[in-house]
N, C-alpha and C. Protein backbone atom coordinates (compact mmCIF):
# COMPACT_ATOMS: atom_id res chain seq x y z
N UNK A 1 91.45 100.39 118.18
CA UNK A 1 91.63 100.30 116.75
C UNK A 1 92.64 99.20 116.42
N UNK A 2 93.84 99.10 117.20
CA UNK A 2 94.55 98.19 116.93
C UNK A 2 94.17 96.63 117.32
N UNK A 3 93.04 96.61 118.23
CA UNK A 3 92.79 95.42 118.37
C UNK A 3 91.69 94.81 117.17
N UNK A 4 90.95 96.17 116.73
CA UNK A 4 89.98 95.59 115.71
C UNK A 4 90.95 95.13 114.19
N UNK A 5 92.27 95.91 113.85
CA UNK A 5 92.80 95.75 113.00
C UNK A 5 93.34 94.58 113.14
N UNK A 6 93.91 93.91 114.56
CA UNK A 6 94.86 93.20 114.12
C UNK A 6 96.42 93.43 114.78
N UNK A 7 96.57 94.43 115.07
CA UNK A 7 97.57 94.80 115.20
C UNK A 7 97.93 96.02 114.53
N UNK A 8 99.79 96.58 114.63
CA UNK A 8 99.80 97.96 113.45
C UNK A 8 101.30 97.74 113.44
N UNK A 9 101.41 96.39 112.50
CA UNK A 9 102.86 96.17 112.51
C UNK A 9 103.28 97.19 111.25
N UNK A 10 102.54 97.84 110.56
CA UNK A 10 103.15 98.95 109.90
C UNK A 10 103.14 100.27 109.91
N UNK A 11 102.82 100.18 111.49
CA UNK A 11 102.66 101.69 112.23
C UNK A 11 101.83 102.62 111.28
N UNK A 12 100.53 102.02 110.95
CA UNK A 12 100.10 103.10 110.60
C UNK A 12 98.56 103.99 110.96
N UNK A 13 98.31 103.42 112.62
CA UNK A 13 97.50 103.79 113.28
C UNK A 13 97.98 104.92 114.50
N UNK A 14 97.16 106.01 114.59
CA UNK A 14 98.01 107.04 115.20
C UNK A 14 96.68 107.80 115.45
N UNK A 15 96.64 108.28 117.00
CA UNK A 15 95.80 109.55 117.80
C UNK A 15 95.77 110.48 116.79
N UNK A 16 94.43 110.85 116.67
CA UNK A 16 94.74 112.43 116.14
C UNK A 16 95.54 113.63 116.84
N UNK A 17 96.22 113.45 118.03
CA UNK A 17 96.41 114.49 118.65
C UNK A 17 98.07 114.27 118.43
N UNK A 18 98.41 112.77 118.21
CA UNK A 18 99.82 112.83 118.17
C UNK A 18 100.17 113.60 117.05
N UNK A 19 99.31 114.07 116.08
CA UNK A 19 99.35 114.88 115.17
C UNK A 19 99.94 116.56 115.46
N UNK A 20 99.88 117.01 116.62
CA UNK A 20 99.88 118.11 117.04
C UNK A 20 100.97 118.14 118.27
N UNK A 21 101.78 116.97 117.98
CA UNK A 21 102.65 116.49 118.93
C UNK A 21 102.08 116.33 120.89
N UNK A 22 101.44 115.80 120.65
CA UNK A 22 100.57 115.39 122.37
C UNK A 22 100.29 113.85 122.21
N UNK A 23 100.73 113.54 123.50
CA UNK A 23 100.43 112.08 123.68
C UNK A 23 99.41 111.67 124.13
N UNK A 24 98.35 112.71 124.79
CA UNK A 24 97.49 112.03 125.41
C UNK A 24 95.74 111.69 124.51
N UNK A 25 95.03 111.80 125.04
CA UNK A 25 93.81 111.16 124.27
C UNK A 25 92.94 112.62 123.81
N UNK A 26 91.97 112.51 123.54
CA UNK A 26 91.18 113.55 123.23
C UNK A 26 90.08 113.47 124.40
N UNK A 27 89.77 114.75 124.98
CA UNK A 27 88.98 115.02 125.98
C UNK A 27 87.89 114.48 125.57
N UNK A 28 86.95 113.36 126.10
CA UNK A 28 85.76 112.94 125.99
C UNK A 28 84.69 113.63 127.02
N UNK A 29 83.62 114.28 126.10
CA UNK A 29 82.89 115.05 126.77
C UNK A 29 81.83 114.10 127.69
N UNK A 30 81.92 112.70 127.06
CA UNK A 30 80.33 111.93 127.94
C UNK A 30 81.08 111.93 129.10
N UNK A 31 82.09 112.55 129.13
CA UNK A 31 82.50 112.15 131.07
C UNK A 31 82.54 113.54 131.62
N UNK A 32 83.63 114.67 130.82
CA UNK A 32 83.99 116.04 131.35
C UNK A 32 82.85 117.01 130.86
N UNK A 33 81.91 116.61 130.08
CA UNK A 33 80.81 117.47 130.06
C UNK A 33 81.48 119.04 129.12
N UNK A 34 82.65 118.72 129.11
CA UNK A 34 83.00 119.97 128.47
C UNK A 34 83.69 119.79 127.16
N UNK A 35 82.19 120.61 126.46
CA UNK A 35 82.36 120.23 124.62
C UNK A 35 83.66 120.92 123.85
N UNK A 36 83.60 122.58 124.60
CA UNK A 36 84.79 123.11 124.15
C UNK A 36 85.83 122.62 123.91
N UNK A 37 86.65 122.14 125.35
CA UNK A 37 87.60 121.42 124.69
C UNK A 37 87.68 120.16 124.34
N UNK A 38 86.84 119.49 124.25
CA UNK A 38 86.91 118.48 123.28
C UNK A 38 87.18 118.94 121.69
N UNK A 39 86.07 119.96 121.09
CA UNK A 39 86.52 120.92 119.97
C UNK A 39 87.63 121.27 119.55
N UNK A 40 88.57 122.23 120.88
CA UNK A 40 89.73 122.36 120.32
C UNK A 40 90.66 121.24 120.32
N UNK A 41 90.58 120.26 120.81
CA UNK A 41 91.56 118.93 121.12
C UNK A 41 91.29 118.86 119.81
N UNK A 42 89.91 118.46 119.12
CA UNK A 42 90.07 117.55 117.91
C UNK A 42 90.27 118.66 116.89
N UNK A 43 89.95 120.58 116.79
CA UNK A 43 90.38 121.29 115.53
C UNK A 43 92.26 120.57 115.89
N UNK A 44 92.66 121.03 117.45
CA UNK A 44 94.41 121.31 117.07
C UNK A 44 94.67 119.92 116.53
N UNK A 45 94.23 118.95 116.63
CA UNK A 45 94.92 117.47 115.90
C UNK A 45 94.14 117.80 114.33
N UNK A 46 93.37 118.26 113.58
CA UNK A 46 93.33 118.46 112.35
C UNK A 46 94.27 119.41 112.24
N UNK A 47 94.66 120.20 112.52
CA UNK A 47 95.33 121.48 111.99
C UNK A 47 96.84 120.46 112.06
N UNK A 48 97.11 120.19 113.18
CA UNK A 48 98.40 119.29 112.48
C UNK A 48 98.82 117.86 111.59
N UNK A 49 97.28 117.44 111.63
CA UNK A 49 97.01 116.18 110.09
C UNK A 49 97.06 117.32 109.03
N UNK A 50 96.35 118.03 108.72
CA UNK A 50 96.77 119.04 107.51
C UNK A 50 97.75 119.37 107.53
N UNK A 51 98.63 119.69 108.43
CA UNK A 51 99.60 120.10 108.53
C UNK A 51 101.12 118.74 107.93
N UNK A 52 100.88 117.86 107.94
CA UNK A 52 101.65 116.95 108.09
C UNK A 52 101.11 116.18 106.45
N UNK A 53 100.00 116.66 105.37
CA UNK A 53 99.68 116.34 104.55
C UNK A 53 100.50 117.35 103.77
N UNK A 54 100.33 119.19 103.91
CA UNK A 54 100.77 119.70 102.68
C UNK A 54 102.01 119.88 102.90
């Protein structure tokens, strides 16, 4: 993303997961085959973007 943008000299590109305080990526199922947690990786990074909105 940051290379298609340009850069993010105003920091405002960010993992959904750093949302939920985790640094790492979101489980991609075309490799681990496992949808579940890919699911919960991406509900717990919404629940803390909502979380960080209200």
């Amino acid at each position: 993303m940051e290379r298609i943008a340009g850069g993010d000299p105003e920091n405002k590109i960010h993992k959904l997961l750093e949302f939920a305080g985790k640094t790492r990526d979101i489980a991609d199922p075309w490799y681990t085959g496992n949808f579940d947690a890919t699911y919960e990786d991406v509900m717990e990074g919404c629940r803390g973007l909502l979380s960080s909105l209200v």
